[in-house]
Structures are given as C-alpha cells and as structure tokens.
C-alpha atoms as a PDB file:
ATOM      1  CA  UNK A   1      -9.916  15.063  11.248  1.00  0.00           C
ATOM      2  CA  UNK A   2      -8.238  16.102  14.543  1.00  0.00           C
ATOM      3  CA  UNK A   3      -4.752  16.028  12.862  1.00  0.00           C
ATOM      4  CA  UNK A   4      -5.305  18.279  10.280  1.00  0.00           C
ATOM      5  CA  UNK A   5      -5.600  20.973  13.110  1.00  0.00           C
ATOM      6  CA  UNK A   6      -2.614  18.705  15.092  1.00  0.00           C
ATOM      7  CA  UNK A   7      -5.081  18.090  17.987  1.00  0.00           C
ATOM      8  CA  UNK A   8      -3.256  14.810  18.860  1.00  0.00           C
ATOM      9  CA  UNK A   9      -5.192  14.977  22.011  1.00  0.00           C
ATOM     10  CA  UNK A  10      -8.330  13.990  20.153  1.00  0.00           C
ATOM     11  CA  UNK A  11      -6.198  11.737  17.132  1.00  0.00           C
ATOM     12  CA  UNK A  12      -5.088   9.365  19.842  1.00  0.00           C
ATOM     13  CA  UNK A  13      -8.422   8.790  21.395  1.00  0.00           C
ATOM     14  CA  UNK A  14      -9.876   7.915  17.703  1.00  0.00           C
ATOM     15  CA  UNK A  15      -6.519   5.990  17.578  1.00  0.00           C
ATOM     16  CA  UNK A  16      -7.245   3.863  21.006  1.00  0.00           C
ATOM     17  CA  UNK A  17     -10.964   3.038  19.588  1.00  0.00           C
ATOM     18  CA  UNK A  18      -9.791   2.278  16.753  1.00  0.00           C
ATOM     19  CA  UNK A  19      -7.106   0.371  18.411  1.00  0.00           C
ATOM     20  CA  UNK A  20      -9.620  -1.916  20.267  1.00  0.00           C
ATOM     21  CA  UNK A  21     -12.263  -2.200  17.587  1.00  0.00           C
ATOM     22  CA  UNK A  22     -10.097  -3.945  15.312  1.00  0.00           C
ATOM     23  CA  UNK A  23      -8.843  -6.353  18.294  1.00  0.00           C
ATOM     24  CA  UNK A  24     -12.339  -7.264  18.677  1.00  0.00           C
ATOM     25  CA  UNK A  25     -13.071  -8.175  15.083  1.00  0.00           C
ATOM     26  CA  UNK A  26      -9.052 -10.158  14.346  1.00  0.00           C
ATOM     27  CA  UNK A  27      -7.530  -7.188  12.128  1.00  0.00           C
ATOM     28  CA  UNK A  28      -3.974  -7.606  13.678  1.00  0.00           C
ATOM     29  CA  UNK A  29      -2.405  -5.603  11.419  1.00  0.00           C
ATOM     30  CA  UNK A  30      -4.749  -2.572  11.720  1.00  0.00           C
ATOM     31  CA  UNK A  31      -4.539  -2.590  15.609  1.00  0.00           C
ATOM     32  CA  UNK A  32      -0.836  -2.558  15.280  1.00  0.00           C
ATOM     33  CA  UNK A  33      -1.063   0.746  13.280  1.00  0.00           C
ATOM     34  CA  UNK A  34      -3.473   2.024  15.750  1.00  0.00           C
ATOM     35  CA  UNK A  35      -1.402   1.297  19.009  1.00  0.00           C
ATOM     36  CA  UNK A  36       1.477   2.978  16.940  1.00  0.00           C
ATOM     37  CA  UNK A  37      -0.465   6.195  16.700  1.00  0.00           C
ATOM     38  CA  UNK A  38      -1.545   6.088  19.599  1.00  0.00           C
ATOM     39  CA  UNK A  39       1.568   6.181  21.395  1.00  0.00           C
ATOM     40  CA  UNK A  40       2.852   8.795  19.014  1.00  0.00           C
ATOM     41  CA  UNK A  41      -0.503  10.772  19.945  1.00  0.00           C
ATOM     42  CA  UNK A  42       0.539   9.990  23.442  1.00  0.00           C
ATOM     43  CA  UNK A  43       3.784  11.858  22.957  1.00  0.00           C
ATOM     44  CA  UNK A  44       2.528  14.477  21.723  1.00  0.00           C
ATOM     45  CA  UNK A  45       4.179  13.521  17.921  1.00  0.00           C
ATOM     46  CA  UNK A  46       1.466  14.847  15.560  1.00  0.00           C
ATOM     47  CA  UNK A  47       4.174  14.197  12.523  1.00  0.00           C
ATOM     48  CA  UNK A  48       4.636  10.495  13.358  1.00  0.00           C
ATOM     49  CA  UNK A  49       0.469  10.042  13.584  1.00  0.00           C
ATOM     50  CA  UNK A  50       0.668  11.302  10.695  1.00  0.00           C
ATOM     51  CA  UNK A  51       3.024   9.518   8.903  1.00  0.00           C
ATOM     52  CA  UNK A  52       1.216   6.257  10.110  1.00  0.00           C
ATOM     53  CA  UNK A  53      -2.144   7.605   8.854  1.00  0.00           C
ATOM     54  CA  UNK A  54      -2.149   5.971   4.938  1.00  0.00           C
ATOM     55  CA  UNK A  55      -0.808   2.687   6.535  1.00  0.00           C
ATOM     56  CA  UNK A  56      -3.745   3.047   9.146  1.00  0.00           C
ATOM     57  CA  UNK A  57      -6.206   3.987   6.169  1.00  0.00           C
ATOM     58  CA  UNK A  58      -5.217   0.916   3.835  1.00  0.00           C
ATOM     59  CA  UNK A  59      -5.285  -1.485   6.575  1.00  0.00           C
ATOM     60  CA  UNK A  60      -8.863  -0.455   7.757  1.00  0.00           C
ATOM     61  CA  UNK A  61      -9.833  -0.944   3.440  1.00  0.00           C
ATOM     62  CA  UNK A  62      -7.889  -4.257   3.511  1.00  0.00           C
ATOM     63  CA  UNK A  63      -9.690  -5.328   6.695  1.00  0.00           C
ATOM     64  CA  UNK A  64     -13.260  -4.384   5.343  1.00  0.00           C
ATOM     65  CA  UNK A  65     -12.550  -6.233   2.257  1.00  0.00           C
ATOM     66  CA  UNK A  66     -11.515  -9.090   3.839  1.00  0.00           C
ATOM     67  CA  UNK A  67     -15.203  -8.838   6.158  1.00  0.00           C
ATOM     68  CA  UNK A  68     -17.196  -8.554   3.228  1.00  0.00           C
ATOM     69  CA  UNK A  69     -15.314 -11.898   1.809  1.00  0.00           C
ATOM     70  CA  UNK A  70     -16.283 -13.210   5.131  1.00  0.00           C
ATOM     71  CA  UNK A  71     -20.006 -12.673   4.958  1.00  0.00           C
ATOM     72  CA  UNK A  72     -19.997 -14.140   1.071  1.00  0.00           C
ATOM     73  CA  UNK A  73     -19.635 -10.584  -0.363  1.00  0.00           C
ATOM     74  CA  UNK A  74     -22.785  -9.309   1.451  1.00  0.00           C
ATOM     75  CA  UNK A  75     -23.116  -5.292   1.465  1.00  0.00           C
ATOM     76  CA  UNK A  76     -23.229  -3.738   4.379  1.00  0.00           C
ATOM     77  CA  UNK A  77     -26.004  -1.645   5.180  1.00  0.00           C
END
C-alpha cells in the first residue's frame, strides 16, 4: 500500500476514491474516514493517514456486511 513506503501522494488519491465510492453506495461513516485521510494525505501527514487507516479498514468490513444483509446475504461474485 502507498503508505507503507509514505507515498501520501498516491494514499490520498486511493483515499478520494474511496471517499466518493462510499458516498455513492450511503456508507457515511466510511466516507468520513476517507475525507479525513484525505486531507491528512493532502498535508502531506503520512502519520495521521495512518492512524485513520484501521478505522478506515473496519468501516469498509462494517459497510460490506451491512451490503450483503442488503441483498439477503447473497455472495458476491
């Protein structure tokens, strides 16, 4: 992942999609984490993205789980 080598330049674009992918599917809480790293990314703050990366990890499994309720506990391919 870009910030194991502390490429924040990269980190904060993956932060931004991720950002606006959970917008589009309702995860709130994810796309709060994501906006926070990426304005830490934007800053330049490698440490703060990634303190806010197991809070950004667990919200993405809490959102997934919460799709797969959706669809009646359907696998997804």
């Amino acid at each position: 992942m870009s910030l194991l080598a502390n490429d924040t330049k990269n980190a904060t674009l993956h932060a931004h999609a991720i950002k606006g992918a959970a917008a589009n599917m309702g995860g709130e809480w994810l796309r709060q984490t994501a906006a926070a790293m990426e304005t830490a990314g934007r800053a330049g703050d490698a440490i703060a993205m990634k303190a806010l990366l197991p809070e950004l990890q667990e919200r993405m499994v809490k959102l997934q789980a919460a799709i797969q309720t959706a669809l009646g506990g359907q696998a997804t391919p």
